[in-house]
C-alpha atoms as a PDB file:
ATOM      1  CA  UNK A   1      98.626  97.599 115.649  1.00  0.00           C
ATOM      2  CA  UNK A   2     101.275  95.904 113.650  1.00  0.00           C
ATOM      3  CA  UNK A   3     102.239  97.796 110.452  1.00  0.00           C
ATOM      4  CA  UNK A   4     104.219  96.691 106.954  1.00  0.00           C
ATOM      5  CA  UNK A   5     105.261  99.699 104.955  1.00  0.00           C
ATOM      6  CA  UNK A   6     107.634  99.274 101.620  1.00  0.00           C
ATOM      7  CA  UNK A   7     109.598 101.561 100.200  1.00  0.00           C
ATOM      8  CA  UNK A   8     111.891 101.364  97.541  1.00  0.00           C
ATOM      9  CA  UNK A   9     109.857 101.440  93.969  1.00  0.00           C
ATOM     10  CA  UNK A  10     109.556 103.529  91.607  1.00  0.00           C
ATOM     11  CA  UNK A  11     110.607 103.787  87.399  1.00  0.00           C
ATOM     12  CA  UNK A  12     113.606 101.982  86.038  1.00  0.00           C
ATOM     13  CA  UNK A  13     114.991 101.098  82.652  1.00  0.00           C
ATOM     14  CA  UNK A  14     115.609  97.502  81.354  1.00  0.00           C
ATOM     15  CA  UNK A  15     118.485  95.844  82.871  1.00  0.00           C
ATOM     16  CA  UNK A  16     118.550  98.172  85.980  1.00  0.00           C
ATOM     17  CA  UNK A  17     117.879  97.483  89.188  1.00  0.00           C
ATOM     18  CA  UNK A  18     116.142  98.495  92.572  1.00  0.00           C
ATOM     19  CA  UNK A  19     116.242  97.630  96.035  1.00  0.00           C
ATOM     20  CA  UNK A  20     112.710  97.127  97.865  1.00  0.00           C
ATOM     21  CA  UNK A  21     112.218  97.239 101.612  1.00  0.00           C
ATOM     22  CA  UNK A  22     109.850  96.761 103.859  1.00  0.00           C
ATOM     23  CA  UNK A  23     109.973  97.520 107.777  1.00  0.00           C
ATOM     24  CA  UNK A  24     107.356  96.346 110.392  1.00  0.00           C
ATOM     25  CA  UNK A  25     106.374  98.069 113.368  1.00  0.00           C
ATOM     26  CA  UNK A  26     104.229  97.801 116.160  1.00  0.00           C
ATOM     27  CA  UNK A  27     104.047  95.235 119.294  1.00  0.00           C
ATOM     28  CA  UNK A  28     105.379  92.119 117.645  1.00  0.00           C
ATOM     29  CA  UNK A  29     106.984  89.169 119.647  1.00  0.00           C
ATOM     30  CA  UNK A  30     108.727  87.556 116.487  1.00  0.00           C
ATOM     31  CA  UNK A  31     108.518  87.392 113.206  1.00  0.00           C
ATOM     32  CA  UNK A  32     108.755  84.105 110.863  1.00  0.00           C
ATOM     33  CA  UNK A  33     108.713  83.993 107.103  1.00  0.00           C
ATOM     34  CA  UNK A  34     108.655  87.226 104.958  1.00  0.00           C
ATOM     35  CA  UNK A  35     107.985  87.866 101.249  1.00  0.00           C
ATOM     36  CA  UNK A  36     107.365  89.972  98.799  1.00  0.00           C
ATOM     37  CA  UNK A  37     104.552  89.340  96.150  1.00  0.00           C
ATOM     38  CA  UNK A  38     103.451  91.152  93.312  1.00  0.00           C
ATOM     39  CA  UNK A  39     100.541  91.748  91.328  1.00  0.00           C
ATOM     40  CA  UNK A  40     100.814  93.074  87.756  1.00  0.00           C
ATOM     41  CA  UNK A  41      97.661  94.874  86.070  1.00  0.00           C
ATOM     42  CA  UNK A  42      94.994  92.342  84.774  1.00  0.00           C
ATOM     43  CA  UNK A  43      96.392  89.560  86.624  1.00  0.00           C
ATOM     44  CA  UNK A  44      96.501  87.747  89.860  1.00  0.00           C
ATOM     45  CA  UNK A  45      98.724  88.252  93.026  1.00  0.00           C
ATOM     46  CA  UNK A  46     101.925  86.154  92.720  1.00  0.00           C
ATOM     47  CA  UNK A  47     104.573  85.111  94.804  1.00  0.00           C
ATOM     48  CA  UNK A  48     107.757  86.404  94.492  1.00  0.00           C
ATOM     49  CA  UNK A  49     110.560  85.502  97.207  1.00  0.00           C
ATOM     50  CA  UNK A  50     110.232  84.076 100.270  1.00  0.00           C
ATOM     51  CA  UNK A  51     112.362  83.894 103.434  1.00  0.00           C
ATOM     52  CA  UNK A  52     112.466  82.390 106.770  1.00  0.00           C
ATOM     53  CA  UNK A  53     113.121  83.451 110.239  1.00  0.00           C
ATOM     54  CA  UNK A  54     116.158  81.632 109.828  1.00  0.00           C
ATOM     55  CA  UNK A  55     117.219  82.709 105.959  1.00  0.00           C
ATOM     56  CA  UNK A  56     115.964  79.755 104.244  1.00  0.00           C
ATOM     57  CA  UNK A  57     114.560  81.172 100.596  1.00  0.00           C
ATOM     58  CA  UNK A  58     112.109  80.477  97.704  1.00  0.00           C
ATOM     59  CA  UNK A  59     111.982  82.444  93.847  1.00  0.00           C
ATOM     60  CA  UNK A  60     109.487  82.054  91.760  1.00  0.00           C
ATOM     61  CA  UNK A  61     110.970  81.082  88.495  1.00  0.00           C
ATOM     62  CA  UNK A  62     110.449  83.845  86.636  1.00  0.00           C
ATOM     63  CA  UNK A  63     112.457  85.812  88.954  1.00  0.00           C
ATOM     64  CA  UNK A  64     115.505  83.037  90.108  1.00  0.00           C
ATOM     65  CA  UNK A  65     118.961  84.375  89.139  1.00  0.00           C
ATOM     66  CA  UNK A  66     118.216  87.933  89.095  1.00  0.00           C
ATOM     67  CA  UNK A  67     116.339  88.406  92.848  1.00  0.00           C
ATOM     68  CA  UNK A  68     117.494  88.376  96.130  1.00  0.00           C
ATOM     69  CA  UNK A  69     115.891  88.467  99.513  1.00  0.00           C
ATOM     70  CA  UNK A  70     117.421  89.119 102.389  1.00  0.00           C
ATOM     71  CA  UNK A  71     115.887  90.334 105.953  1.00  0.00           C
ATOM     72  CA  UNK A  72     117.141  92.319 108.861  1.00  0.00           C
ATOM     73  CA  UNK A  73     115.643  90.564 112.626  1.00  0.00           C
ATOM     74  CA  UNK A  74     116.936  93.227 114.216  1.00  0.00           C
ATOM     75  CA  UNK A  75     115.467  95.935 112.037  1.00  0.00           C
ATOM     76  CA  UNK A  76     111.859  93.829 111.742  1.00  0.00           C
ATOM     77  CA  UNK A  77     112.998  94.283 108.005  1.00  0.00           C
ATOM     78  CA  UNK A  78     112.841  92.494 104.546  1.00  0.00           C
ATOM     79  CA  UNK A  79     114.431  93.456 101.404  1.00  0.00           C
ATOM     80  CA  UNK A  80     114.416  92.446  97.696  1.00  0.00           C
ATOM     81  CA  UNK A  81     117.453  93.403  95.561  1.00  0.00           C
ATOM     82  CA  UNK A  82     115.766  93.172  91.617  1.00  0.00           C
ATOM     83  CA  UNK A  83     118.521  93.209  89.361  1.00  0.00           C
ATOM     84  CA  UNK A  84     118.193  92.452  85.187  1.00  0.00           C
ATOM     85  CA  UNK A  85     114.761  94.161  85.416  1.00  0.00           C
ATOM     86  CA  UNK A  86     112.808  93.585  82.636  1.00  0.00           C
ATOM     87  CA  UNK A  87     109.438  95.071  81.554  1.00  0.00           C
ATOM     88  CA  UNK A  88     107.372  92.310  82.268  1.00  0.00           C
ATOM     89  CA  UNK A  89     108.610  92.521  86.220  1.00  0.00           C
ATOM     90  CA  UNK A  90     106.290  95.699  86.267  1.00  0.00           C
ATOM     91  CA  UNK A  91     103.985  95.415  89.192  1.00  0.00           C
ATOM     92  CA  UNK A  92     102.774  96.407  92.471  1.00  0.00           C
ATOM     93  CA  UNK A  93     105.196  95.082  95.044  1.00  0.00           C
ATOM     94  CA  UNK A  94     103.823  93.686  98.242  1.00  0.00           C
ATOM     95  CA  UNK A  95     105.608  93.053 101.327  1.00  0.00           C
ATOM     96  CA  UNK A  96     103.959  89.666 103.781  1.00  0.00           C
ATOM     97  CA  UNK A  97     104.822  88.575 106.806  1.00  0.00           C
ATOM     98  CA  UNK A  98     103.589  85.979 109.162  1.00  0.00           C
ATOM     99  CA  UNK A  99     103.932  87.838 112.610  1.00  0.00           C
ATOM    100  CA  UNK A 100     103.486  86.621 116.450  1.00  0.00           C
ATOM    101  CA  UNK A 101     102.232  88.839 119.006  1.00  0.00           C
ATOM    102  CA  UNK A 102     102.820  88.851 121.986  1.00  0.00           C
ATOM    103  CA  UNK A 103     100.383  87.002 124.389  1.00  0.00           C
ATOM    104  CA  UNK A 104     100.058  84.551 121.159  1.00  0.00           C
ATOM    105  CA  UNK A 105     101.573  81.588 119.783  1.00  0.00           C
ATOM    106  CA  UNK A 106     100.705  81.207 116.464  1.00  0.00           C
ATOM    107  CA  UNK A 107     101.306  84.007 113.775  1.00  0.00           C
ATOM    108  CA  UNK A 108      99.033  85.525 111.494  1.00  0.00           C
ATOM    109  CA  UNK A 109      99.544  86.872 108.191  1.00  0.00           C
ATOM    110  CA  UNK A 110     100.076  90.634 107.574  1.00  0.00           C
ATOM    111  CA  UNK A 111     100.498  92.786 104.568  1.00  0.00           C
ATOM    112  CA  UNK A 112     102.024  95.926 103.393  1.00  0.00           C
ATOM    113  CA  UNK A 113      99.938  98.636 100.794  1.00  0.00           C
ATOM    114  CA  UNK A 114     102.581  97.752  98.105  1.00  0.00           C
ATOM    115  CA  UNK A 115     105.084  99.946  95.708  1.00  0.00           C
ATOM    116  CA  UNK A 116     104.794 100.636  92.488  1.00  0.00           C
ATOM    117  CA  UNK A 117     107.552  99.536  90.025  1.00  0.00           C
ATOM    118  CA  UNK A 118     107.817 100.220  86.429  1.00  0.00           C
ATOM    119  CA  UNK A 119     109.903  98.718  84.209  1.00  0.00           C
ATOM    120  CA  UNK A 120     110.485 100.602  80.520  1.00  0.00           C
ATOM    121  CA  UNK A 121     111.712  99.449  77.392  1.00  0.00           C
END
């Protein structure tokens, strides 16, 4: 079975910063885009970063300027650097990943059980 786990959240101040990553595992034949969404209490599941096989990217707004994704092919492994963190950035943190196995040629999507990151004041 293929497998997303994230690690990386937890509490930070204002203005601080935290590195998120998230490693698959399992039988996987490749892997194309990767992302991280988030989903803050009360509120629906957004997008965050997004980031091709091939490094292309996409912020949401909110987020362009202080994020950065960046993945590892070799490691089956996405990051997000958060830097400038402000409260409102407080969310569950989920790691996606559209993933090819093999004996398949068209991925499927896949996601991770999220961390927790808190932003304070």
């Amino acid at each position: 079975q293929v497998q997303l786990v994230e690690s990386g959240g937890g509490l930070v101040q204002a203005g601080g910063s935290l590195r998120l990553s998230c490693a698959a595992s399992g039988t996987i034949f490749s892997i194309n885009t990767m992302g991280w969404y988030r989903q803050a209490p009360g509120k629906q599941r957004e997008l965050v970063a997004r980031i091709t096989y091939v490094g292309v990217t996409n912020y949401a707004d909110s987020v362009k300027g202080r994020f950065a994704i960046s993945r590892d092919n070799a490691k089956n492994t996405v990051y997000l650097q958060m830097n400038s963190l402000k409260p409102e950035d407080t969310a569950v943190y989920y790691c996606n990943a559209d993933i090819i196995i093999p004996g398949t040629v068209w991925g499927r999507l896949y996601w991770g059980q999220g961390t927790q990151v808190t932003v304070s004041s």
